[in-house]
C-alpha atoms as a PDB file:
ATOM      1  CA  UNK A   1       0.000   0.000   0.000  1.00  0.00           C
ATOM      2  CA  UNK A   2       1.430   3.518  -0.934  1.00  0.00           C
ATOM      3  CA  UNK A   3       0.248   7.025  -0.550  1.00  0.00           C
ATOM      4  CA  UNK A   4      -1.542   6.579   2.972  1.00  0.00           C
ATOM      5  CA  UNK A   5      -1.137   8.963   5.224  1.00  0.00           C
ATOM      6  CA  UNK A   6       1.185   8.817   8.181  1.00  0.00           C
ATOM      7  CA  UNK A   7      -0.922   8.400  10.341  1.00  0.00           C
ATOM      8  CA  UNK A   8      -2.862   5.444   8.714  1.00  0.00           C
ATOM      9  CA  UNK A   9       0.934   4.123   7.631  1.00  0.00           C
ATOM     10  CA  UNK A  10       1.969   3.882  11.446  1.00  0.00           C
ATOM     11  CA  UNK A  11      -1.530   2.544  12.300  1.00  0.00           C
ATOM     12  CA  UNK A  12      -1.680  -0.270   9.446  1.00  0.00           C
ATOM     13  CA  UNK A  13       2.341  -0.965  10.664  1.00  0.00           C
ATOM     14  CA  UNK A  14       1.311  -1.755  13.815  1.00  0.00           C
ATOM     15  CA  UNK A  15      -0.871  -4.538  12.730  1.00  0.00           C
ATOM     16  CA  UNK A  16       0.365  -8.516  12.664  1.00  0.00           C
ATOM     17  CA  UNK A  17       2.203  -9.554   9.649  1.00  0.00           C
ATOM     18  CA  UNK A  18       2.311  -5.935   8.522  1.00  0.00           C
ATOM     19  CA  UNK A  19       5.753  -3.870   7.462  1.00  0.00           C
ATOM     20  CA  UNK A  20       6.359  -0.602   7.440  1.00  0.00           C
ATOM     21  CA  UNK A  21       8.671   0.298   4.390  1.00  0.00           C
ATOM     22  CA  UNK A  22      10.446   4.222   4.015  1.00  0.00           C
ATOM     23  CA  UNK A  23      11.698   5.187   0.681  1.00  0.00           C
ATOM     24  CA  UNK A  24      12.592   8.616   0.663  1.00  0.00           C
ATOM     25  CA  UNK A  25      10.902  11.533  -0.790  1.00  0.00           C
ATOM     26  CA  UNK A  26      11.889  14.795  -1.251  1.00  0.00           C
ATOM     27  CA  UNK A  27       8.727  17.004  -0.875  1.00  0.00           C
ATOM     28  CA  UNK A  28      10.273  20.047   1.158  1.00  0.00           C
ATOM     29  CA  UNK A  29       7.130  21.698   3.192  1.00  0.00           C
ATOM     30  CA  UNK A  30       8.134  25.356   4.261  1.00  0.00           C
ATOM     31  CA  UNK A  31       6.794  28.634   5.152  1.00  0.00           C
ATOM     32  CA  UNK A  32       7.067  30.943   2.048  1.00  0.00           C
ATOM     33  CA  UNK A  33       7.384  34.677   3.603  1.00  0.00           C
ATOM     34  CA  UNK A  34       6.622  37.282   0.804  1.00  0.00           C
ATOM     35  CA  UNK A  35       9.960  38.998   0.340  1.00  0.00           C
ATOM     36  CA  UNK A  36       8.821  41.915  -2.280  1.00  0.00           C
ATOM     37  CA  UNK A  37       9.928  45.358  -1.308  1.00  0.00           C
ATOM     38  CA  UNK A  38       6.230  46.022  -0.786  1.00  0.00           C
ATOM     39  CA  UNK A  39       5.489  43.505   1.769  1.00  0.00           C
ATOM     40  CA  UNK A  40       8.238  45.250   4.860  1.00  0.00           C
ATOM     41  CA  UNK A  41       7.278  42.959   7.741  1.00  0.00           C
ATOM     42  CA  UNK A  42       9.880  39.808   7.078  1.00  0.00           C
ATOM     43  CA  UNK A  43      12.938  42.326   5.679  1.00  0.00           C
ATOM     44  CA  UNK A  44      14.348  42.179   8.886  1.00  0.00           C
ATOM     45  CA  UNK A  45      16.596  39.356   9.162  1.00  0.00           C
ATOM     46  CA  UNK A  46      15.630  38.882  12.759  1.00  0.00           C
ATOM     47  CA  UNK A  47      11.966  38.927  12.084  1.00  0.00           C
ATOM     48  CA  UNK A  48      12.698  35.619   9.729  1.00  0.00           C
ATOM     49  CA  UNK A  49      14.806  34.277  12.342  1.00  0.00           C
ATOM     50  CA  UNK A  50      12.659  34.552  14.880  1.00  0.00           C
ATOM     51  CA  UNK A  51       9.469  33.057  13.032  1.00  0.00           C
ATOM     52  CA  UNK A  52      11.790  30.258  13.052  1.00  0.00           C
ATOM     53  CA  UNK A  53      13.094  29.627  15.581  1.00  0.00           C
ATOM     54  CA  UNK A  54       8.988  29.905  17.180  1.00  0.00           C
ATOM     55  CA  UNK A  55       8.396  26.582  15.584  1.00  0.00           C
ATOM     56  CA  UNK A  56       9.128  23.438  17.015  1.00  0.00           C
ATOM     57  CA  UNK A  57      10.255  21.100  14.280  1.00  0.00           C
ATOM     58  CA  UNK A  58      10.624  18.559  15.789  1.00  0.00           C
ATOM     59  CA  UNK A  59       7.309  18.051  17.791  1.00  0.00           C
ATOM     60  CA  UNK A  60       5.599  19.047  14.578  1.00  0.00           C
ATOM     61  CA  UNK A  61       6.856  16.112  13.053  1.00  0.00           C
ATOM     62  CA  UNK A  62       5.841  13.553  15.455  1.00  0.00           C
ATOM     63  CA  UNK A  63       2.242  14.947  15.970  1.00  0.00           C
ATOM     64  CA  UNK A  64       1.687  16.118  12.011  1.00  0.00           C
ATOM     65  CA  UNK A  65       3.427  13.336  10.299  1.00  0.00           C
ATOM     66  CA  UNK A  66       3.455  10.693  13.165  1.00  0.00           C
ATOM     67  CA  UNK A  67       6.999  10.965  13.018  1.00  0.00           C
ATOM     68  CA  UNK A  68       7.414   9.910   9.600  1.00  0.00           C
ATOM     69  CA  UNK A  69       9.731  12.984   8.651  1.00  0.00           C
ATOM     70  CA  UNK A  70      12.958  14.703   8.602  1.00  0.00           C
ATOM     71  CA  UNK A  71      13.257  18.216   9.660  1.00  0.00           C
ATOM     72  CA  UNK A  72      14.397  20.558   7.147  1.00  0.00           C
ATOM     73  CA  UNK A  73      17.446  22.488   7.870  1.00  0.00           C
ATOM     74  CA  UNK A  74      18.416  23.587   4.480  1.00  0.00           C
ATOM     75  CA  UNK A  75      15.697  23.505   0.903  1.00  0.00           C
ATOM     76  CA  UNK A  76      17.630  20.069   0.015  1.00  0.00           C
ATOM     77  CA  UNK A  77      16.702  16.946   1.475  1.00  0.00           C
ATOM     78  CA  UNK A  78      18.728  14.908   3.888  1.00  0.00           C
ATOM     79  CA  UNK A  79      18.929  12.182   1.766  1.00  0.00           C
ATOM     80  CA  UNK A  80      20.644  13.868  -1.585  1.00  0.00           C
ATOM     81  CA  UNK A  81      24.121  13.604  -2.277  1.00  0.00           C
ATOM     82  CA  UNK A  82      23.932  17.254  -2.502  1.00  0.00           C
ATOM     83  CA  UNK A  83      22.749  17.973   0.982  1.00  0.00           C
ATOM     84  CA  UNK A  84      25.682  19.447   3.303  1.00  0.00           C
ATOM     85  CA  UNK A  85      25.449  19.158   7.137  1.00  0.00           C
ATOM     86  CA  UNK A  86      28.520  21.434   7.472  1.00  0.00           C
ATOM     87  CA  UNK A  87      26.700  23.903   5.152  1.00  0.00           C
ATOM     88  CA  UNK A  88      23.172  23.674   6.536  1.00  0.00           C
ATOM     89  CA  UNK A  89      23.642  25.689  10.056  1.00  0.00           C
ATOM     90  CA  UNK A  90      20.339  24.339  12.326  1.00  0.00           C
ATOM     91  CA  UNK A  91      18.313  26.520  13.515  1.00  0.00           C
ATOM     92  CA  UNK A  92      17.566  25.509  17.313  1.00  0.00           C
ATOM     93  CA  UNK A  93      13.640  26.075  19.115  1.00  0.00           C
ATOM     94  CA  UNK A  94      13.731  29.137  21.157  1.00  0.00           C
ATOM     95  CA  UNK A  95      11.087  31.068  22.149  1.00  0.00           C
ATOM     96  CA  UNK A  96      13.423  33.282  24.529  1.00  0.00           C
ATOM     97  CA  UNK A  97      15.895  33.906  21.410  1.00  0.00           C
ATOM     98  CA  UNK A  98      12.853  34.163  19.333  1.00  0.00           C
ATOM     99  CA  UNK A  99      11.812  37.124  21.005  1.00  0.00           C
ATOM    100  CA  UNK A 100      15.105  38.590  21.701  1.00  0.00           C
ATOM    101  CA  UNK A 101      15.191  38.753  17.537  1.00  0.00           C
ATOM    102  CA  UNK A 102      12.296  40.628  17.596  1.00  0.00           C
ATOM    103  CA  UNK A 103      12.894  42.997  19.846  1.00  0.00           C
ATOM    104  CA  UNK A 104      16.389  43.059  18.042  1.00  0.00           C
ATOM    105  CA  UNK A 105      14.276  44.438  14.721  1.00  0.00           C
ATOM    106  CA  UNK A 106      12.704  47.167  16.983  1.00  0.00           C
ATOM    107  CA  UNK A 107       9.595  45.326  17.861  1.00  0.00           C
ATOM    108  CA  UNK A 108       7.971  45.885  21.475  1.00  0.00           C
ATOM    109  CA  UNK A 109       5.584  44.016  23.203  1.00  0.00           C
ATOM    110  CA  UNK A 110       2.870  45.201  25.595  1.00  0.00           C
ATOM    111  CA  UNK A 111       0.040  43.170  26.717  1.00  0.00           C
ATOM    112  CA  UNK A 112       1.218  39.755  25.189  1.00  0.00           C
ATOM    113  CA  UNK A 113       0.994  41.727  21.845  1.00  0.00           C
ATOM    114  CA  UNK A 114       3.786  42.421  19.469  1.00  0.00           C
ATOM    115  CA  UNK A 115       4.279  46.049  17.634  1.00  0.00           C
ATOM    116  CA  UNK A 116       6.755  46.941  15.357  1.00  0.00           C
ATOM    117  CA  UNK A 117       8.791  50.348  16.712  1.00  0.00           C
ATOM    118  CA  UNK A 118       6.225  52.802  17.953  1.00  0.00           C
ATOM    119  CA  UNK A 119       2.982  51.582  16.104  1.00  0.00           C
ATOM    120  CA  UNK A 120      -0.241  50.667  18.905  1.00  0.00           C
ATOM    121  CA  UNK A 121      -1.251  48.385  15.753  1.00  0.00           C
ATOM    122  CA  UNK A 122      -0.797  44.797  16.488  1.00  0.00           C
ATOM    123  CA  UNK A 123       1.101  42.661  14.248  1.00  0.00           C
ATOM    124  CA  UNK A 124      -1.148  40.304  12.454  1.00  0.00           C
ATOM    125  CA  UNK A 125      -0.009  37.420  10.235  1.00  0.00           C
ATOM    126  CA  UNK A 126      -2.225  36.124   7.694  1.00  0.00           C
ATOM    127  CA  UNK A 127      -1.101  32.711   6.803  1.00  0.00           C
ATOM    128  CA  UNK A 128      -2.266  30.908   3.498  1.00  0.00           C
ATOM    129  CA  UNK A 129      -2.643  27.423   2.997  1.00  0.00           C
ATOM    130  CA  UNK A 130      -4.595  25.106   0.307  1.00  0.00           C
ATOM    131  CA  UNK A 131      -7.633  23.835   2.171  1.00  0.00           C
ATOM    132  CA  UNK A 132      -7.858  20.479   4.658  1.00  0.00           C
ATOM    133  CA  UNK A 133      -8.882  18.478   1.923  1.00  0.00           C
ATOM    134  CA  UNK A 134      -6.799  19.398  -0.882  1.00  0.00           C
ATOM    135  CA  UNK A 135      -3.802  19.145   1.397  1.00  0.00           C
ATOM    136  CA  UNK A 136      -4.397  17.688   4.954  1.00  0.00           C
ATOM    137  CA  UNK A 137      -0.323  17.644   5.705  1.00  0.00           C
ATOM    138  CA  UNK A 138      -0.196  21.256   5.011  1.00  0.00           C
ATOM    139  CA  UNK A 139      -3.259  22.331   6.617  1.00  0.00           C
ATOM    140  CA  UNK A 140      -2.462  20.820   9.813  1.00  0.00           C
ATOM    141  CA  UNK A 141       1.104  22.577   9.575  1.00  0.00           C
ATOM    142  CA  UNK A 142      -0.053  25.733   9.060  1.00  0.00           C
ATOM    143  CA  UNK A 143      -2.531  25.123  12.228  1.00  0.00           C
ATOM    144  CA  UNK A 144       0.495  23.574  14.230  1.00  0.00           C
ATOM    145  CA  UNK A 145       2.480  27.225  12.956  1.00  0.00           C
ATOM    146  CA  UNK A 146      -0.183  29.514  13.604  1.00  0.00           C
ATOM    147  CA  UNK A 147      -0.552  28.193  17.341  1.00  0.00           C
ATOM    148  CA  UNK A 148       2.928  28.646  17.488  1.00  0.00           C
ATOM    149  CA  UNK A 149       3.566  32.024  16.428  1.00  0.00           C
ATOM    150  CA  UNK A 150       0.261  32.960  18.676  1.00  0.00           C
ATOM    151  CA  UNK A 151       2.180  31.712  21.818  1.00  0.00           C
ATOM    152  CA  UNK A 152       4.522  34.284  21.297  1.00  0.00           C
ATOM    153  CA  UNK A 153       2.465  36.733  20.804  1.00  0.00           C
ATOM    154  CA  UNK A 154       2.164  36.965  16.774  1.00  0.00           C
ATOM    155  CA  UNK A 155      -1.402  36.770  16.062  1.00  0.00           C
ATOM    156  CA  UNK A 156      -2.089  34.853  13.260  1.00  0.00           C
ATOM    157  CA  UNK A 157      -4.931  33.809  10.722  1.00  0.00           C
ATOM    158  CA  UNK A 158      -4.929  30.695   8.828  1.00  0.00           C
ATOM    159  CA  UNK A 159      -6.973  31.347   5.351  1.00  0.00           C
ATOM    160  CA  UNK A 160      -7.712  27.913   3.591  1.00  0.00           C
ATOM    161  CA  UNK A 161      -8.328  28.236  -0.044  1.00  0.00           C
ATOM    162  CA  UNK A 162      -8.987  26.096  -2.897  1.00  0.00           C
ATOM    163  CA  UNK A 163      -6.195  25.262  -5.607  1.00  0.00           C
ATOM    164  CA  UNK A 164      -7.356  27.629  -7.558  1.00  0.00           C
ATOM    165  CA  UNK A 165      -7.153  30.388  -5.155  1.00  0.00           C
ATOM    166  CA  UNK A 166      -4.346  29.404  -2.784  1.00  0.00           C
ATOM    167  CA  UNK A 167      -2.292  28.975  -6.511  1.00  0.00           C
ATOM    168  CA  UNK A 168      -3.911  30.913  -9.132  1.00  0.00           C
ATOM    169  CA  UNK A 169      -5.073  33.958  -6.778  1.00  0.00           C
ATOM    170  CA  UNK A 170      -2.392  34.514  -4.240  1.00  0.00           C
ATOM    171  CA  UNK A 171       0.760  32.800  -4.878  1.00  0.00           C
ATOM    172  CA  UNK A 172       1.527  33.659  -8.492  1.00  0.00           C
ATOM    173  CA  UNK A 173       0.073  36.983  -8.402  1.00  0.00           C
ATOM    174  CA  UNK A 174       1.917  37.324  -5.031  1.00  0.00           C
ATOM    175  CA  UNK A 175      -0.701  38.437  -2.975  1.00  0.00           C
ATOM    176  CA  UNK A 176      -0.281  36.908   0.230  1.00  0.00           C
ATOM    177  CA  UNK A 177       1.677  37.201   3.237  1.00  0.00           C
ATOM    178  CA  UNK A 178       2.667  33.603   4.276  1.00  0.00           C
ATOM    179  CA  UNK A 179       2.176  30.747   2.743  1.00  0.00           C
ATOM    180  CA  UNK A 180       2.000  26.691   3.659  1.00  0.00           C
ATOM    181  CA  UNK A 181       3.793  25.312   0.559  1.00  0.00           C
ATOM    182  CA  UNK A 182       5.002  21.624  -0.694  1.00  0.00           C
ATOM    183  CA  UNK A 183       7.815  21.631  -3.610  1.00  0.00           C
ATOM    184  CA  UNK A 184       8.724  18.858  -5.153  1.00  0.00           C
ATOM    185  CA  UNK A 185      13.082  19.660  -4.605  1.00  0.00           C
ATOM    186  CA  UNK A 186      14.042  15.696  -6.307  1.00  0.00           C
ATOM    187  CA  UNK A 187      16.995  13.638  -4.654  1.00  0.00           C
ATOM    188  CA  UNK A 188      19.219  15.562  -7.754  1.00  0.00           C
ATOM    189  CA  UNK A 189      18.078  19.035  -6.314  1.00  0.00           C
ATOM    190  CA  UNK A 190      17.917  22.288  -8.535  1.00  0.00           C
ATOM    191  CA  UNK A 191      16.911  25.064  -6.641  1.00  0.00           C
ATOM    192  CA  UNK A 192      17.835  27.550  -9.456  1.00  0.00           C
ATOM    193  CA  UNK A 193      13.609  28.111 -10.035  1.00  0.00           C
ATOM    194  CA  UNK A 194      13.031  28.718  -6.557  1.00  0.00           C
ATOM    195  CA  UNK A 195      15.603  31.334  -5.691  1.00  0.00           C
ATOM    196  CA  UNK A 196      16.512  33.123  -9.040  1.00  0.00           C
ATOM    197  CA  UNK A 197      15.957  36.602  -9.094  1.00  0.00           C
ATOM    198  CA  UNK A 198      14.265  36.407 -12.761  1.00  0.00           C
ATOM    199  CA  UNK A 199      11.948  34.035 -11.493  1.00  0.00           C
ATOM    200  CA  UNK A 200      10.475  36.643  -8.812  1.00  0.00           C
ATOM    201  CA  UNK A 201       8.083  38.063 -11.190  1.00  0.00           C
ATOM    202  CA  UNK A 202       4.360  37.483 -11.373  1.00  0.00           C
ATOM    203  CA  UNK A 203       3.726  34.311 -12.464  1.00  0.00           C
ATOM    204  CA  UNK A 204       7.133  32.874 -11.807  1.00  0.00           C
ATOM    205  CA  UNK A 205       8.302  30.250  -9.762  1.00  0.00           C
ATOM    206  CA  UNK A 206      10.750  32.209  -6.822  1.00  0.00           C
ATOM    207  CA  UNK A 207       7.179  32.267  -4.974  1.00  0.00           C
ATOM    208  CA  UNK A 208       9.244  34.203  -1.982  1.00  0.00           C
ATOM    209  CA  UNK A 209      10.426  37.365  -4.818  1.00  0.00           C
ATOM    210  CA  UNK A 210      13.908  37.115  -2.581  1.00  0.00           C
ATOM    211  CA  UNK A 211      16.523  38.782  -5.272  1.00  0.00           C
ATOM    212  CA  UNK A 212      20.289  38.879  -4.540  1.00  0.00           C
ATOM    213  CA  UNK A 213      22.773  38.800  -7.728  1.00  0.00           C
ATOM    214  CA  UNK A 214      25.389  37.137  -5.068  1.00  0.00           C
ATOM    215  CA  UNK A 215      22.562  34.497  -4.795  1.00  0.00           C
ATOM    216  CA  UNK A 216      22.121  33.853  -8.445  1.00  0.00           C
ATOM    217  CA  UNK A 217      25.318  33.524  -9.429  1.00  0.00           C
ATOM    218  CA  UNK A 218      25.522  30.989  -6.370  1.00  0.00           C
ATOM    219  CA  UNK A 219      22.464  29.167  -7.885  1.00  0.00           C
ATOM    220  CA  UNK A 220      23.664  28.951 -11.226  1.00  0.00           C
ATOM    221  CA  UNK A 221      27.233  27.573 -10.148  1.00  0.00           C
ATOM    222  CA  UNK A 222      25.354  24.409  -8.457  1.00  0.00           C
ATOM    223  CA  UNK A 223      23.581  23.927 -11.588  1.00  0.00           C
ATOM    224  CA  UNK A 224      26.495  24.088 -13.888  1.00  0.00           C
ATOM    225  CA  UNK A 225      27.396  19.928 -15.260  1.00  0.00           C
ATOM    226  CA  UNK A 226      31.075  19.073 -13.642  1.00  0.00           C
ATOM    227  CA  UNK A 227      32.639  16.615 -11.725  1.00  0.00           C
ATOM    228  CA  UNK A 228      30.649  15.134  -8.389  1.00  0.00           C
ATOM    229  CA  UNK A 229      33.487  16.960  -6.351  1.00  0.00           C
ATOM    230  CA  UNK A 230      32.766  20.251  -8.258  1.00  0.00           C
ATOM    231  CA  UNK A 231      29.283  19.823  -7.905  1.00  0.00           C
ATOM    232  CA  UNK A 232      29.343  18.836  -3.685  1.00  0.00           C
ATOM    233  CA  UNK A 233      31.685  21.959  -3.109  1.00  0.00           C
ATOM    234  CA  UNK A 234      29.161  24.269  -4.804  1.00  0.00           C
ATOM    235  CA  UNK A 235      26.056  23.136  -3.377  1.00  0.00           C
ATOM    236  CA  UNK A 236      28.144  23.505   0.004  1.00  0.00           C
ATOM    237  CA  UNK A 237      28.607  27.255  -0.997  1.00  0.00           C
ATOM    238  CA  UNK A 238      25.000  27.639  -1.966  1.00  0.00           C
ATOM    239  CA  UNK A 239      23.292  26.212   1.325  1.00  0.00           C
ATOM    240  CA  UNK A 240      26.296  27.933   3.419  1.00  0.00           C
ATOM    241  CA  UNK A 241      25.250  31.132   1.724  1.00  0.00           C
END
């Protein structure tokens, strides 16, 4: 049987004369933060940081996907040749440095709530997702993330949508804060589409708009046909970077 969920695999496992098999995939589920020069409340480093380090991997994992995942550390999975533990720097749970990053960006908190410098506006997060049934993993990560950032003190709003909207709407029009979103990476990763800074545009497939030439030519190095060694050392650079 293939394609169950992970919950139904570790249930089905546990029953005589039953086996529970792992092959690897390599579907990377991340937050995407809009990035665009017209979005300002993730161009803080320390605000990204921070939303990170607010999120505990690990116990996502074991609740969302019964355990039956790896947490992400770097946009290439564990299990490529590619992948780098020297160049993939984890990010430990934290909700004390989390906040210390925050306040590090010139936000203040009063009342449980978080403002950015002198504003009495909360900051709300409005995080996008496809709906429950379209994508049940990614709904219930988004709910696991939005519980998370609301412990410390980020309000945030989870808006299902349909394909059409989460997709067609909001993502390549890049309307949208935050987004829940599974990519497809492959074992022989290119993560040129992703991250290029012509791909930022409406339409295209950097769904984040991040553009830095530095990262491009980075990108385009790792893509480049060469030797395994040449390859390893510049996927090291890219995921260092």
């Amino acid at each position: 049987v293939d394609g169950l969920s992970a919950a139904d695999a570790v249930s089905l496992a546990a029953m005589p004369g039953s086996k529970l098999v792992r092959y690897p995939r390599a579907t990377f589920t991340t937050i995407a933060l809009n990035l665009r020069p017209n979005v300002t409340l993730y161009q803080d480093v320390h605000v990204r940081m921070a939303l990170l380090q607010a999120i505990d991997r690990t116990k996502l994992i074991s609740t969302v996907l019964s355990g039956l995942g790896t947490r992400a550390d770097s946009p290439i999975p564990p299990k490529s040749w590619a992948f780098s533990l020297h160049g993939s720097k984890a990010v430990a749970y934290s909700t004390h440095e989390a906040a210390l990053n925050l306040e590090a960006a010139g936000w203040h908190k009063a009342a449980g709530e978080w403002h950015i410098g002198r504003s009495k506006k909360q900051v709300v997060v409005e995080l996008i997702v496809p709906s429950k049934a379209t994508n049940p993993v990614a709904y219930a990560t988004a709910a696991f993330i939005s519980k998370s950032w609301r412990s410390l003190g980020v309000l945030t709003h989870v808006v299902a949508l349909t394909p059409a909207e989460f997709v067609g709407d909001r993502l390549t029009t890049a309307d949208f804060q935050a987004a829940v979103v599974d990519i497809n990476i492959g074992l022989d990763p290119d993560l040129f589409p992703l991250f290029a800074s012509r791909q930022a545009g409406h339409g295209g497939s950097n769904i984040s708009g991040v553009q830095s030439l530095v990262l491009d030519a980075k990108l385009i190095a790792a893509r480049k046909p060469g030797t395994e060694a040449e390859r390893k050392a510049a996927y090291v650079d890219l995921q260092k970077f």
